[in-house]
N, C-alpha and C. Protein backbone atom coordinates (compact mmCIF):
# COMPACT_ATOMS: atom_id res chain seq x y z
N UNK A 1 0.83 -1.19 0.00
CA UNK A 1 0.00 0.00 0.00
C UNK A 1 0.87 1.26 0.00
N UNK A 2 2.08 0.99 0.65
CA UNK A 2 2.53 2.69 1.10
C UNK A 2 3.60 2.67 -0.77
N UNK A 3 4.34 1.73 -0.90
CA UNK A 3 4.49 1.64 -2.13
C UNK A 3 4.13 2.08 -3.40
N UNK A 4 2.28 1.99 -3.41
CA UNK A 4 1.53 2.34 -4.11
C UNK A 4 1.39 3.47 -4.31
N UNK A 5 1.02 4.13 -2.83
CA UNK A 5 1.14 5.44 -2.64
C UNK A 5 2.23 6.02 -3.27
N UNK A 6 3.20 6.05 -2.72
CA UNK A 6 4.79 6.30 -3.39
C UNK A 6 4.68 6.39 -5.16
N UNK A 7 4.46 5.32 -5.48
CA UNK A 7 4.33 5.39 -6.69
C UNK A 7 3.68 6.66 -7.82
N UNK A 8 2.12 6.53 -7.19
CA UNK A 8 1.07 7.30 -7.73
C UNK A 8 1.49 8.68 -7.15
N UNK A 9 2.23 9.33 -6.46
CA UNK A 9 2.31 10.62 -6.35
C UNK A 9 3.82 10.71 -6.92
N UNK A 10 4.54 9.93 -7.33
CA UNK A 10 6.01 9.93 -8.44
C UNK A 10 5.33 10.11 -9.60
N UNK A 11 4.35 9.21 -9.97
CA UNK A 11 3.62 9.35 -11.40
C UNK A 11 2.79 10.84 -11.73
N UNK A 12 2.38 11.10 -10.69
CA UNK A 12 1.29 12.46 -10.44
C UNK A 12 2.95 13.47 -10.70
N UNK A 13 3.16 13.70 -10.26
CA UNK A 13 4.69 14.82 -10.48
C UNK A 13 5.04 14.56 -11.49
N UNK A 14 5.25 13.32 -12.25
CA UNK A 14 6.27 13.41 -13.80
C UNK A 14 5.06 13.94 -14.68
N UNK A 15 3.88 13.24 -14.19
CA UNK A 15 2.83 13.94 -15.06
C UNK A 15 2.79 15.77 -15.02
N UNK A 16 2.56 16.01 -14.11
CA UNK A 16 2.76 17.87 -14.27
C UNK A 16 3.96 18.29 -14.75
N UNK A 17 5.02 17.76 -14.43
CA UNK A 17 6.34 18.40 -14.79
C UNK A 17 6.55 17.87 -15.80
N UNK A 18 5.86 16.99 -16.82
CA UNK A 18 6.58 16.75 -18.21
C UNK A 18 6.62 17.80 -19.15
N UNK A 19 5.88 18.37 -19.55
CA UNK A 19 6.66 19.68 -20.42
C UNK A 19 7.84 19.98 -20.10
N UNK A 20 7.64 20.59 -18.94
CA UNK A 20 8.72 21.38 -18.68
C UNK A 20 9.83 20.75 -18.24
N UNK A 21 10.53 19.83 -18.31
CA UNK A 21 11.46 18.51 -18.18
C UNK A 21 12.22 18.45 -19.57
N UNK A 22 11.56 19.13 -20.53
CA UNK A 22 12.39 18.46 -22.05
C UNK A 22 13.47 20.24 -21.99
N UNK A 23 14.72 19.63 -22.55
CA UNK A 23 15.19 21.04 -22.77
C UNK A 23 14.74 22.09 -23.58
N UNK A 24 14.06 21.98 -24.95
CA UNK A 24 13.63 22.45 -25.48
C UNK A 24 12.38 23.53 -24.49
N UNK A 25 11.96 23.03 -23.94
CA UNK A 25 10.77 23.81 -23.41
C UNK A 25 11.20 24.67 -22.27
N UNK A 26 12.77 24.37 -22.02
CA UNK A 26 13.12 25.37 -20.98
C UNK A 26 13.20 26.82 -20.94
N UNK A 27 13.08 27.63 -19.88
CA UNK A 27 13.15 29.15 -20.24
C UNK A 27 14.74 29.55 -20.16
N UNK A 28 15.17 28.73 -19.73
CA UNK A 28 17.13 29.29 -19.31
C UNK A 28 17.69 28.96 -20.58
N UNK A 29 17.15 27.99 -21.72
CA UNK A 29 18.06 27.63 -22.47
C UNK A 29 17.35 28.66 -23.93
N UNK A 30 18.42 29.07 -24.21
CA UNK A 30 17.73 30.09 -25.59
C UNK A 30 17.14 29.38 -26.90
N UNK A 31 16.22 29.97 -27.66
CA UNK A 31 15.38 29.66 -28.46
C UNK A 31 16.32 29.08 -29.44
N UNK A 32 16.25 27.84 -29.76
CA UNK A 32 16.90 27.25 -30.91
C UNK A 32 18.41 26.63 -30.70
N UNK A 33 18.59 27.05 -29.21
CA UNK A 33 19.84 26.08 -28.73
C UNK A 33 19.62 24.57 -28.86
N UNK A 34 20.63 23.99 -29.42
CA UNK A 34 20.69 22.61 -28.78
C UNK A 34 21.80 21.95 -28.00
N UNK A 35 21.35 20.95 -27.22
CA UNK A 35 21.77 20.37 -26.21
C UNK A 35 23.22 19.56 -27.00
N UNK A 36 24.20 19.73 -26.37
CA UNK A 36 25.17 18.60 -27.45
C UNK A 36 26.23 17.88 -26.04
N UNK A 37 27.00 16.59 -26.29
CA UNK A 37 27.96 16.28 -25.54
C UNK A 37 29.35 16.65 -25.91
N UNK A 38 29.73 17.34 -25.24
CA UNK A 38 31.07 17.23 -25.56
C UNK A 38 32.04 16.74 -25.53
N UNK A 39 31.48 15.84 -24.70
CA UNK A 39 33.27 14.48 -24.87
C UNK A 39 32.18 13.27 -23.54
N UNK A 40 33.23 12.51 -23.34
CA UNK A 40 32.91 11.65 -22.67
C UNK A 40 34.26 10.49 -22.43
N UNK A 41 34.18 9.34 -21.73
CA UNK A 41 35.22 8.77 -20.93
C UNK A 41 35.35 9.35 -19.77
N UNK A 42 34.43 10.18 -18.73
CA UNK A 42 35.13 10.43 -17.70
C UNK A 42 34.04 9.11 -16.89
N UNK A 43 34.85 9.16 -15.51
CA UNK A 43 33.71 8.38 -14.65
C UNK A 43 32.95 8.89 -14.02
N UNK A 44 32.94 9.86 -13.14
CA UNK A 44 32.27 10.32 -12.19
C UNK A 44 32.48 12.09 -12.36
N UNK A 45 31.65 12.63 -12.49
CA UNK A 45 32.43 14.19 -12.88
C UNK A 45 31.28 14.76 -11.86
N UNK A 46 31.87 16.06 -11.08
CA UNK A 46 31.12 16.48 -10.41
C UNK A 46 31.59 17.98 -10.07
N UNK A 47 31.21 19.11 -9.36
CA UNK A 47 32.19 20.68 -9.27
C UNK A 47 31.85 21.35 -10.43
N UNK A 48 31.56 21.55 -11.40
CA UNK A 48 31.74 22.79 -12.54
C UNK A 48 31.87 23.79 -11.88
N UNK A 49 33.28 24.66 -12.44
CA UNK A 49 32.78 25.97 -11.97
C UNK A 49 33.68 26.57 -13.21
N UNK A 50 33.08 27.86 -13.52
CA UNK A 50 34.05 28.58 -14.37
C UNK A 50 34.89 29.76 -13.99
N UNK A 51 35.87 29.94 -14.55
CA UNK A 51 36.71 31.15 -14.40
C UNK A 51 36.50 31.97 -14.97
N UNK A 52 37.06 33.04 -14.90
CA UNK A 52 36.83 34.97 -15.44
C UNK A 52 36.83 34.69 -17.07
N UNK A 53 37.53 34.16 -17.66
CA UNK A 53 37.85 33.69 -18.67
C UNK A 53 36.75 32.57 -19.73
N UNK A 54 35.89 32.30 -19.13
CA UNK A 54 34.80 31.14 -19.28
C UNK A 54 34.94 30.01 -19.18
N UNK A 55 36.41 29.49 -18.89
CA UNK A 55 37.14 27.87 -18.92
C UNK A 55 36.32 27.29 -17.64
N UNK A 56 36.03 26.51 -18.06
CA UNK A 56 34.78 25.22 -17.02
C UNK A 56 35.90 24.61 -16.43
N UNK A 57 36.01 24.25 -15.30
CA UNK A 57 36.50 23.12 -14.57
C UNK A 57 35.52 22.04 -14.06
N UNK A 58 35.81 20.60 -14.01
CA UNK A 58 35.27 19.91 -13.32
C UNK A 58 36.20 18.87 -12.38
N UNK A 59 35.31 18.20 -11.75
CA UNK A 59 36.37 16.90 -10.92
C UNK A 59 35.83 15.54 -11.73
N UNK A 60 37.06 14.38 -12.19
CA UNK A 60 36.76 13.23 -12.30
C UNK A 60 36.86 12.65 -11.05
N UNK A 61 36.30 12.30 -9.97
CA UNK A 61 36.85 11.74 -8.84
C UNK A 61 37.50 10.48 -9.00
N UNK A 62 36.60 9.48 -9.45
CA UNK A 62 37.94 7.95 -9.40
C UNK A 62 39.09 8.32 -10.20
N UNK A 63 39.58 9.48 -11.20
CA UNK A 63 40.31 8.56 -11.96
C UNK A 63 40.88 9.93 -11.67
N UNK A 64 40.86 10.98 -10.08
CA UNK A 64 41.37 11.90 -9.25
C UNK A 64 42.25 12.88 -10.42
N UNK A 65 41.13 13.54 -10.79
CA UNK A 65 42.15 14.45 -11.37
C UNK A 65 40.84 16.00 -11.79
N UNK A 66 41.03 16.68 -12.01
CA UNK A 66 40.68 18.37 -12.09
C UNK A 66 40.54 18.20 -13.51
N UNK A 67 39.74 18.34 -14.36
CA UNK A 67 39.60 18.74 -16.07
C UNK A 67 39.20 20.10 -16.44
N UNK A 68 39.73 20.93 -17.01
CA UNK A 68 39.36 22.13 -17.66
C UNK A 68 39.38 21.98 -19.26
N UNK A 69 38.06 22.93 -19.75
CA UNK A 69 37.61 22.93 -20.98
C UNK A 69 37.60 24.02 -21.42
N UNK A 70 38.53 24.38 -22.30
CA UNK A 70 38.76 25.93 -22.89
C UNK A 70 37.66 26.22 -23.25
N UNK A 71 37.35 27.43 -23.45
CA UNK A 71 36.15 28.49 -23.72
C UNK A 71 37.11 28.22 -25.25
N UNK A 72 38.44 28.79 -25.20
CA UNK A 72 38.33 29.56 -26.11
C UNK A 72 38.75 28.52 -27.98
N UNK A 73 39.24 27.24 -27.35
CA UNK A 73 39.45 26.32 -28.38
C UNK A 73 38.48 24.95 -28.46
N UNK A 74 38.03 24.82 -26.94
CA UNK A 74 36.79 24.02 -26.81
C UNK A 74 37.35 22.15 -26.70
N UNK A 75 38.37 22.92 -25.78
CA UNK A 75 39.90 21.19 -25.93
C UNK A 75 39.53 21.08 -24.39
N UNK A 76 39.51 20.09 -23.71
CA UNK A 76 39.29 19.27 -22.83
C UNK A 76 41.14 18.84 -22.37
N UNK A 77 41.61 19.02 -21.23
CA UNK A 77 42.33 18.57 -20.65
C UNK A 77 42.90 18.35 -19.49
N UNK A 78 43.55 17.60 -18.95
CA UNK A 78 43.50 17.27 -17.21
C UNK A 78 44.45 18.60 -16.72
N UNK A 79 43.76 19.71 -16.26
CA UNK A 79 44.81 20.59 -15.09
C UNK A 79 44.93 20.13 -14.27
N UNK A 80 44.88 19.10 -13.38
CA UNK A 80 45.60 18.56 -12.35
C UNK A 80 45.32 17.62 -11.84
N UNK A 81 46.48 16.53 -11.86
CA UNK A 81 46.06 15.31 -11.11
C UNK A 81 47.80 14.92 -10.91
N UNK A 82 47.58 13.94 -9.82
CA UNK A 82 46.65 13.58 -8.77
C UNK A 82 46.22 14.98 -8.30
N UNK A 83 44.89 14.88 -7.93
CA UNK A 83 43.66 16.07 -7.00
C UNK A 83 43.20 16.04 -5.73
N UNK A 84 43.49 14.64 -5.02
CA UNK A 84 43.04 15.12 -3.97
C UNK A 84 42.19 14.38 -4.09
N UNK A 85 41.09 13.29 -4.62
CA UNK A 85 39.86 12.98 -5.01
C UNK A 85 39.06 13.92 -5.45
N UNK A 86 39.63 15.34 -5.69
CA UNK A 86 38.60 16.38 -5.67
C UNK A 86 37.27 16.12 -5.87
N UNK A 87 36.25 17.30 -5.50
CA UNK A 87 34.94 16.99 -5.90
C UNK A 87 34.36 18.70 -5.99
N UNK A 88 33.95 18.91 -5.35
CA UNK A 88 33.13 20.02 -5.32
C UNK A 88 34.42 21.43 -5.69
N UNK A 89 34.19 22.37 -6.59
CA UNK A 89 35.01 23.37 -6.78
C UNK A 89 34.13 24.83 -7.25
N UNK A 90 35.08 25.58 -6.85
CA UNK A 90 34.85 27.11 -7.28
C UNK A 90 35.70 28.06 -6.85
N UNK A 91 35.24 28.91 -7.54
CA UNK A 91 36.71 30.10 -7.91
C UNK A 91 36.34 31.31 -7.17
N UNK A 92 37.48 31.84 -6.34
CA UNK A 92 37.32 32.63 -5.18
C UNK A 92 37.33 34.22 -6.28
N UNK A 93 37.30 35.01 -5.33
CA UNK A 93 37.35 36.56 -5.78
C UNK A 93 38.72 36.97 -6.93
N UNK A 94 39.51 36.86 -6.41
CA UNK A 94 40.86 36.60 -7.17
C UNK A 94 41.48 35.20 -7.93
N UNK A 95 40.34 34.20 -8.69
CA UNK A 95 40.79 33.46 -9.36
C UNK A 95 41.49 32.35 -8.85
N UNK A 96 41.83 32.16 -7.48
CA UNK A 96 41.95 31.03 -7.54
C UNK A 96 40.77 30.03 -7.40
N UNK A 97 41.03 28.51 -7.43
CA UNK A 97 39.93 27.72 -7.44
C UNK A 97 40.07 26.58 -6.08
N UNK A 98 38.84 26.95 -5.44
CA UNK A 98 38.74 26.20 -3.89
C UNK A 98 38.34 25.25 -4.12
N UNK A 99 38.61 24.17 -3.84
CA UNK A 99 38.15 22.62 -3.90
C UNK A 99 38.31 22.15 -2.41
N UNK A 100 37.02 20.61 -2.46
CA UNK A 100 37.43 20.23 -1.58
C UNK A 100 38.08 19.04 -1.95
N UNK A 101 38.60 18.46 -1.23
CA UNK A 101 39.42 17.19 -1.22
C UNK A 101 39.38 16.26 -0.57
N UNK A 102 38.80 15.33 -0.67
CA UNK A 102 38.13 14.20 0.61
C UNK A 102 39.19 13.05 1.00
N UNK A 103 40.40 13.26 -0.43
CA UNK A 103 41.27 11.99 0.24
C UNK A 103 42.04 12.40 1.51
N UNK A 104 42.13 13.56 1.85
CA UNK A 104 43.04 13.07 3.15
C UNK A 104 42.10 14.40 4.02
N UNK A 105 40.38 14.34 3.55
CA UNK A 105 39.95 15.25 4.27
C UNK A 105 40.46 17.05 4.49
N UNK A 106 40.39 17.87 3.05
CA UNK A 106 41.30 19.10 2.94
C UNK A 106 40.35 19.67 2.54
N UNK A 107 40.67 21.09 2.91
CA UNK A 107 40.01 22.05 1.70
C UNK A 107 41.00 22.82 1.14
N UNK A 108 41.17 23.26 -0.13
CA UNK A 108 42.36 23.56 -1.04
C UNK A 108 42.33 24.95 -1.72
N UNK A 109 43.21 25.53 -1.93
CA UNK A 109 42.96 27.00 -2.64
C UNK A 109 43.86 26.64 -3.70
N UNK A 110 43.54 26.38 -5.02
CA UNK A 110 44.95 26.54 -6.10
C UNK A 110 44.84 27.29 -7.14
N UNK A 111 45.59 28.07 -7.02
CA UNK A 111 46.41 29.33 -7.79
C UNK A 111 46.27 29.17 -9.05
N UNK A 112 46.28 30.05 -10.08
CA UNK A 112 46.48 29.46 -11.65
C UNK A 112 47.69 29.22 -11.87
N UNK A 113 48.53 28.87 -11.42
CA UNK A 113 50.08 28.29 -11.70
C UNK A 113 49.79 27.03 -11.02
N UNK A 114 49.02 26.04 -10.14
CA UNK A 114 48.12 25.38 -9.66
C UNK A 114 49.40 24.92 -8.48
N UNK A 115 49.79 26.07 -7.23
CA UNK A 115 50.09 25.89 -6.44
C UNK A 115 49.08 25.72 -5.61
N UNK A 116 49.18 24.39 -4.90
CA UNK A 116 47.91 24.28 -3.75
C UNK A 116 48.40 24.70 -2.19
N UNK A 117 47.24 25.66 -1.70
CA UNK A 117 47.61 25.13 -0.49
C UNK A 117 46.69 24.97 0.50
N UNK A 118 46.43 24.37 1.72
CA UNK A 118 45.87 23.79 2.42
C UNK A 118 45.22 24.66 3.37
N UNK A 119 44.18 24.80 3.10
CA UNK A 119 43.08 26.17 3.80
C UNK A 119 42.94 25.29 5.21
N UNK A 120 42.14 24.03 5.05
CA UNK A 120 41.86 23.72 6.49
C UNK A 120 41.47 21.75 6.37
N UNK A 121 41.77 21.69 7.60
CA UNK A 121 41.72 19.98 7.58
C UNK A 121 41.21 19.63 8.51
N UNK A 122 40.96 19.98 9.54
CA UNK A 122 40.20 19.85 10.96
C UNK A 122 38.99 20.67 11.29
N UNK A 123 38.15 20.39 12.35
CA UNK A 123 37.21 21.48 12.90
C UNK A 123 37.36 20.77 14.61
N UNK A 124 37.84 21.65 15.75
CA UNK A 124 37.73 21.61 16.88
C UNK A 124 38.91 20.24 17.15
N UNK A 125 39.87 19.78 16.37
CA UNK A 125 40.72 19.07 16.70
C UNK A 125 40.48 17.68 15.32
N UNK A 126 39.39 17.85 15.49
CA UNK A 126 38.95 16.47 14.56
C UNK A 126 39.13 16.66 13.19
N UNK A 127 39.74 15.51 12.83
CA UNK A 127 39.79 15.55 11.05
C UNK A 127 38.31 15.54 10.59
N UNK A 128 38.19 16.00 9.07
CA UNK A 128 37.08 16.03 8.41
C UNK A 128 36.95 14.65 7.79
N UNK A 129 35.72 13.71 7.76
CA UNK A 129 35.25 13.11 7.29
C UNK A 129 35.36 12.51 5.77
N UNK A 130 35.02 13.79 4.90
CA UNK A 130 35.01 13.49 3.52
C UNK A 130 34.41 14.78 2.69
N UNK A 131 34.97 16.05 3.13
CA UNK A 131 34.86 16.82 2.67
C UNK A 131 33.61 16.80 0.91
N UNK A 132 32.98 17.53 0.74
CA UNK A 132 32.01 16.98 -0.26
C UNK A 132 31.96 18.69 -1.55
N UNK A 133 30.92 18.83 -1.05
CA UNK A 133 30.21 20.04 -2.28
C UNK A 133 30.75 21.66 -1.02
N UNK A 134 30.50 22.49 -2.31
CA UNK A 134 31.55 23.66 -1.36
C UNK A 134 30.71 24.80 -2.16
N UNK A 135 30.23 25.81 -1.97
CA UNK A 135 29.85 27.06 -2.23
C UNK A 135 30.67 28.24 -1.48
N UNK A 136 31.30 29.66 -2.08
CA UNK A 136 31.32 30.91 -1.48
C UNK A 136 30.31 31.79 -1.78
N UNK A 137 30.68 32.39 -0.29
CA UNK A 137 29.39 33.62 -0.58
C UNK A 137 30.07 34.40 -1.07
N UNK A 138 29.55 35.74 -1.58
CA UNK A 138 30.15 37.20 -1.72
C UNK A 138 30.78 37.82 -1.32
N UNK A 139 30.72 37.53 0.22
CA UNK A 139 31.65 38.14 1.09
C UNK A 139 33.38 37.28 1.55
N UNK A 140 33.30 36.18 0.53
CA UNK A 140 34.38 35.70 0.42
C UNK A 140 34.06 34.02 1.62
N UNK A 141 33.33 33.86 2.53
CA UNK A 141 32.97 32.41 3.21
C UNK A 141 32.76 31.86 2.69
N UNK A 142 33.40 30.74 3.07
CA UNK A 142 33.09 28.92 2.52
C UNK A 142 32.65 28.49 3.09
N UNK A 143 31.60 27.88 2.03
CA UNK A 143 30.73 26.72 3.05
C UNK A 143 31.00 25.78 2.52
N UNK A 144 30.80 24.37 3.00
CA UNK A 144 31.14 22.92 2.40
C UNK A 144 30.52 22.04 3.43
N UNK A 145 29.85 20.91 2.66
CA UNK A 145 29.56 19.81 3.33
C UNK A 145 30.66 18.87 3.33
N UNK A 146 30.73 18.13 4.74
CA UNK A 146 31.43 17.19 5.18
C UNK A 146 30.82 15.89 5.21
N UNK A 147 30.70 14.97 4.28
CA UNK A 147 29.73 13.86 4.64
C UNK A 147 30.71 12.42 4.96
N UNK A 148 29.85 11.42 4.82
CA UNK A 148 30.49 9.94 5.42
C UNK A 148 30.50 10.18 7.01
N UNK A 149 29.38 9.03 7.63
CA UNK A 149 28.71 8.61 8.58
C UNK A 149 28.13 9.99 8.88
N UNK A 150 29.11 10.57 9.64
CA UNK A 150 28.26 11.61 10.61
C UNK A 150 29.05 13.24 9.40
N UNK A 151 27.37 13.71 9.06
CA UNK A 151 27.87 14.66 7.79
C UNK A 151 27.72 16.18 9.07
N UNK A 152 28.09 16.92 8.30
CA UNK A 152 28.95 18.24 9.15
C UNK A 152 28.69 19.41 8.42
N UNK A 153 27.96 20.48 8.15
CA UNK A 153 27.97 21.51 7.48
C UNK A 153 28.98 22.37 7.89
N UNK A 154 30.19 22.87 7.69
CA UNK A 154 31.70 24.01 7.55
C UNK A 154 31.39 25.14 7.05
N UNK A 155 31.66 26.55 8.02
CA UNK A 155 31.92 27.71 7.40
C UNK A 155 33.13 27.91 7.64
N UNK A 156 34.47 28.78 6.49
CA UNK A 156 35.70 28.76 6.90
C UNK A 156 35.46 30.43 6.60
N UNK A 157 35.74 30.99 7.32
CA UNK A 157 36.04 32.84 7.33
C UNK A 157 37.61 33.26 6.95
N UNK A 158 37.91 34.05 6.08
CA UNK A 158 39.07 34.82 6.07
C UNK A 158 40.41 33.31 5.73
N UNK A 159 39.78 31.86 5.27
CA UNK A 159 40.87 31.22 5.14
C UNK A 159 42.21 31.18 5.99
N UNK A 160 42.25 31.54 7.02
CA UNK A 160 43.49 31.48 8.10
C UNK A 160 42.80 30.19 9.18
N UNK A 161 42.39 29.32 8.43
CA UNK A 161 42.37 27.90 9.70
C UNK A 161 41.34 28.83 10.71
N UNK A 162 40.36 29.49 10.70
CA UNK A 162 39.63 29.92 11.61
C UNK A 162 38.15 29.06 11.19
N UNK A 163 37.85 28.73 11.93
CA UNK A 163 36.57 27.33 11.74
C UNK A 163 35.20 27.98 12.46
N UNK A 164 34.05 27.83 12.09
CA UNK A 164 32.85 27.64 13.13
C UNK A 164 32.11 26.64 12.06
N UNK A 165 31.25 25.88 12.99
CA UNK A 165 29.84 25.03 12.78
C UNK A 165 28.79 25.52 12.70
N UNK A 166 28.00 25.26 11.72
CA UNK A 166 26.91 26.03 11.09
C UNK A 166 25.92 24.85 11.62
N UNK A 167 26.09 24.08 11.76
CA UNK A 167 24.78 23.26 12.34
C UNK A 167 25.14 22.36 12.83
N UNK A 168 24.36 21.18 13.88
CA UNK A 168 24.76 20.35 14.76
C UNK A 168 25.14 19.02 13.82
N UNK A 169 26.05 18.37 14.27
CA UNK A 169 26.41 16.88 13.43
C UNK A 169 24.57 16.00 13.29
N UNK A 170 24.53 15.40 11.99
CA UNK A 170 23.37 14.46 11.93
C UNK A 170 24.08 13.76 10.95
N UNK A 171 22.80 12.87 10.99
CA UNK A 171 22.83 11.78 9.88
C UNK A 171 22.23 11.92 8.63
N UNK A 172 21.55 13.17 8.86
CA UNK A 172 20.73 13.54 7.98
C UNK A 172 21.84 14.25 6.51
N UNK A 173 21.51 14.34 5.27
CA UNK A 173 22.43 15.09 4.45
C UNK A 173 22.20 16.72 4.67
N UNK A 174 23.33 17.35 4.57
CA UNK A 174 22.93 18.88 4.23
C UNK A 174 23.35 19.34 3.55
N UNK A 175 22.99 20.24 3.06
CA UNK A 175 23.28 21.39 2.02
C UNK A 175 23.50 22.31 2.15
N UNK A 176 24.23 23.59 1.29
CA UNK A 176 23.69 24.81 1.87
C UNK A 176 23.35 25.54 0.09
């Protein structure tokens, strides 16, 4: 029964939202765009973020490495690996690009000469978990989820290893 339920209100939602589900019918994508792939072979890609410049970055995580895609020749190639497992990325006020890094639990600032260095690895003594997805605000704060077992929402201020907790440890996922 509860199954059923489940079901018929999954079916009731794809039913209203099918129009608007096809790209074509979207309002963000412009009249007469089409959708295309641009490459493929990665495994797991996750982070887009772009630079001043329009170059996309993403993370392959298993196969740990950073990919950027020129704006301006439209060439696909690894800026950096090994990464860290990277995953979640974006580009601070001054161009560099913050990632997090879950293999040894980091969060990362790297330079466009792709010097890294190590913003923060702990909160209150304890290593981070598995560092995950990462947003800045405007005013220059990072936020990032910490997940695996017990997930952790992170604000880092001013990047000098200065830490506070934005919400209590759960099991629950968060976001920001």
């Amino acid at each position: 029964m509860r199954t059923m339920k489940a079901f018929s209100i999954l079916l009731a939602v794809l039913s209203l939202t099918a129009g608007s589900t096809f790209a074509a019918d979207s309002p963000i994508i412009a009249p007469g765009a089409k959708l295309e792939k641009l490459a493929e072979g990665y495994s797991f890609t996750e982070g887009p973020a772009a630079d001043g410049d329009g170059n996309v970055f993403f993370t392959d995580d298993p196969n740990n490495r950073i990919v950027e895609w020129s704006a301006a020749d439209g060439k696909f190639s690894d800026w950096l690996k090994p990464a860290g497992r990277a995953n979640g990325t974006d580009f601070d006020k001054v161009g560099n690009l913050i990632v997090v890094a879950p293999e040894k639990g980091e969060l990362w600032s790297i330079a466009p000469d792709k010097t890294v260095t190590v913003l923060v690895t702990n909160f209150d003594g304890k290593v981070f978990n598995g560092p995950n997805d990462l947003w800045i605000r405007p005013d220059g704060g990072i936020y990032f989820t910490d997940l695996i077992s017990i997930r952790i929402t992170t604000k880092v201020r001013g990047w000098r290893g200065k830490t506070s907790t934005l919400s209590r440890p759960t099991t629950r996922p968060l976001r920001v």
